[in-house]
Protein backbone atom coordinates (compact mmCIF):
# COMPACT_ATOMS: atom_id res chain seq x y z
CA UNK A 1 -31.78 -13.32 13.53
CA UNK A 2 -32.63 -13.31 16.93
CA UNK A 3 -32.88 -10.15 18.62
CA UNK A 4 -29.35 -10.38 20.61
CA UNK A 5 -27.57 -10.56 17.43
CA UNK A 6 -29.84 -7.63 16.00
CA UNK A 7 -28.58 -5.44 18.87
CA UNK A 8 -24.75 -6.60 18.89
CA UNK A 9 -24.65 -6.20 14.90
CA UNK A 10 -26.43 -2.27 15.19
CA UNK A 11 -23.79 -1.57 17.70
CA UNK A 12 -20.83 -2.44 15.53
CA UNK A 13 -22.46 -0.47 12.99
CA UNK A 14 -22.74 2.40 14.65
CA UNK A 15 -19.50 2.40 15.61
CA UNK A 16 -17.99 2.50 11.97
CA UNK A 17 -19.06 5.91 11.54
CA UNK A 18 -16.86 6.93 15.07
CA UNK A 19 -13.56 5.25 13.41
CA UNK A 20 -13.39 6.17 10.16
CA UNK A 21 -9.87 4.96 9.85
CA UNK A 22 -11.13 1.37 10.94
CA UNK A 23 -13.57 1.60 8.05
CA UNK A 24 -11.12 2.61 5.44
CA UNK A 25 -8.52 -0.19 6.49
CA UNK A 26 -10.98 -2.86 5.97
CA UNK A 27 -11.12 -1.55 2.08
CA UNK A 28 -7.31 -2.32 1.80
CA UNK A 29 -5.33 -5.26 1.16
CA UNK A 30 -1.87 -5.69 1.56
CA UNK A 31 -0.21 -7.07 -1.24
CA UNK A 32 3.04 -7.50 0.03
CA UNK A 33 6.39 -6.05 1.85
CA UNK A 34 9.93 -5.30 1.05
CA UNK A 35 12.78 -4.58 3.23
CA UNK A 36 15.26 -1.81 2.40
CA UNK A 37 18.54 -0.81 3.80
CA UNK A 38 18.39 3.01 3.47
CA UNK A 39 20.94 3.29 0.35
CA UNK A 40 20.21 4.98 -3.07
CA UNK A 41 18.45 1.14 -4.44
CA UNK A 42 15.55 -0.77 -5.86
CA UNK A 43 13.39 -3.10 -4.27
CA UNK A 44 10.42 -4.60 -5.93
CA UNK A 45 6.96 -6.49 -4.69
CA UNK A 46 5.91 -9.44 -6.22
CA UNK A 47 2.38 -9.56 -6.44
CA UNK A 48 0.75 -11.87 -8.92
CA UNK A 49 -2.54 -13.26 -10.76
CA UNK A 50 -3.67 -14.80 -7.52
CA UNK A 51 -4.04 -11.47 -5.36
CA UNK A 52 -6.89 -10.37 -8.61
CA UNK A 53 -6.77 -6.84 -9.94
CA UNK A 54 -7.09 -3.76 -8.04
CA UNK A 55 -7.65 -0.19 -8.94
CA UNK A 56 -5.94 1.76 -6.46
CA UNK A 57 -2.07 1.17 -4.38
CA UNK A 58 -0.49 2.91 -2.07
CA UNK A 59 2.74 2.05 0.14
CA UNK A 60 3.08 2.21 3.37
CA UNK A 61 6.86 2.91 5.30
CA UNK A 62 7.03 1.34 8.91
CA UNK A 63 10.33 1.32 11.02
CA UNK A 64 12.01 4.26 9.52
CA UNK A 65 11.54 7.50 7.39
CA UNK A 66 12.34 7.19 3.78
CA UNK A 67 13.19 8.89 0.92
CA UNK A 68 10.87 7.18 -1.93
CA UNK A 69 11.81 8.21 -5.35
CA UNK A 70 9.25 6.78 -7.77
CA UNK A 71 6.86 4.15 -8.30
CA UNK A 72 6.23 1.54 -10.71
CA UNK A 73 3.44 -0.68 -11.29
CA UNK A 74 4.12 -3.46 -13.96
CA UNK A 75 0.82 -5.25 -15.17
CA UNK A 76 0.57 -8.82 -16.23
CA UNK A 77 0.58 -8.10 -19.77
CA UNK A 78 3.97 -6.25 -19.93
CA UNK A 79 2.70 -2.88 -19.54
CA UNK A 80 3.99 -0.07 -16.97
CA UNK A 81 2.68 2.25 -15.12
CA UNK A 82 5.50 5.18 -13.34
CA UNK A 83 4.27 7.44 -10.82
CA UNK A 84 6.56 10.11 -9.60
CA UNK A 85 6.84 10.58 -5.54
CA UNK A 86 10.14 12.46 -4.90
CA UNK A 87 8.93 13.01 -0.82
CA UNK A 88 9.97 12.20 2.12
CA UNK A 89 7.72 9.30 3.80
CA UNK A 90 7.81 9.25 7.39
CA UNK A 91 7.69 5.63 9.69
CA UNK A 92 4.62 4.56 10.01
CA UNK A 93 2.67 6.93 6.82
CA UNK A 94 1.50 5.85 3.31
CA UNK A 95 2.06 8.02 0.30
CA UNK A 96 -0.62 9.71 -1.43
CA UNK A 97 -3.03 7.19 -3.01
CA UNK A 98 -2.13 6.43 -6.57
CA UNK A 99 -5.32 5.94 -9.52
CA UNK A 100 -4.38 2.68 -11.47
CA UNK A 101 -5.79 3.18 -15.34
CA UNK A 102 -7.02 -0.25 -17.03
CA UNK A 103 -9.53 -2.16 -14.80
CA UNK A 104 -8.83 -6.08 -16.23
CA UNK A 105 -5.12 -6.03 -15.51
CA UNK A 106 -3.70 -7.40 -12.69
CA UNK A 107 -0.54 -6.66 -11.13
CA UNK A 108 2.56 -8.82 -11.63
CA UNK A 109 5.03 -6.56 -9.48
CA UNK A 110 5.45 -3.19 -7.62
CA UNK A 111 8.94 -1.61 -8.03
CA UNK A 112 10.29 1.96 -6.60
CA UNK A 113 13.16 3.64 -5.88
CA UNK A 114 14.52 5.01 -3.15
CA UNK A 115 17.53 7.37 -1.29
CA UNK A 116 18.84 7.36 2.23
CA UNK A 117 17.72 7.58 4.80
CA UNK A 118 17.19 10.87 7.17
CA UNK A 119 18.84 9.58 10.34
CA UNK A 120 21.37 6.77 7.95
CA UNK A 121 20.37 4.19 10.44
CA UNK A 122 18.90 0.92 10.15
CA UNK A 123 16.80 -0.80 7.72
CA UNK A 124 12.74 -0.32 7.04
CA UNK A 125 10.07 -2.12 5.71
CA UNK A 126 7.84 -0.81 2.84
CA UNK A 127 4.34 -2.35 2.73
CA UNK A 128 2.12 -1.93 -1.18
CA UNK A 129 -1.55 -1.85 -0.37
CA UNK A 130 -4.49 -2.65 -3.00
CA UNK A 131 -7.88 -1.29 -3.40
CA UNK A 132 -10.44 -2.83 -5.45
């Protein structure tokens, strides 16, 4: 490593440290979106065997806030896992990070529920985010 390279790469490391929310994105992968209408529904995420196996989610609401009832994670194998949110999410938040139990499972789809809604316009999008 020439010494250029040295001095570019201590930079960016120093500057981690100074944007800690830059550091904790890059642990996250987004396993996919679904767009909701704001009515009392279901939507579910498809994620799949290719994406691996994580041990964390999360979801993230963008365009709108939203009234997220419950989560549910179903694994490859058949098994569920329901987390209960009952909170408002506002545009552009996650929810609270949810603990995944089992380690070789991986996720086959991400359902929740959801009500209206607080200003009953427009539609949103609802992003599920992985940790490994």
């Amino acid at each position: 490593m020439n010494r250029r390279s040295f001095i570019l790469a201590l930079g960016s490391a120093a500057l981690v440290p100074a944007f800690p929310e830059i550091a904790e994105a890059a642990t996250w992968t987004r396993l996919g979106t679904a767009r909701v209408n704001g009515r009392l529904d279901r939507e579910i995420i498809p994620v799949g065997r290719s994406r691996g196996t994580f041990r964390q989610i999360r979801l993230r609401v963008r365009d709108n806030d939203l009234l997220l009832l419950d989560v549910v994670v179903r694994y490859g194998n058949g098994t569920v896992e329901r987390f209960s949110v009952r909170n408002r999410i506002r545009r552009g938040s996650y929810t609270r990070t949810f603990d995944l139990r089992g380690r070789d499972r991986f996720i086959r789809e991400i359902y929740f529920t959801y009500g209206r809604f607080t200003d009953r316009r427009g539609s949103t999008s609802v992003e599920a985010w992985g940790r490994r």
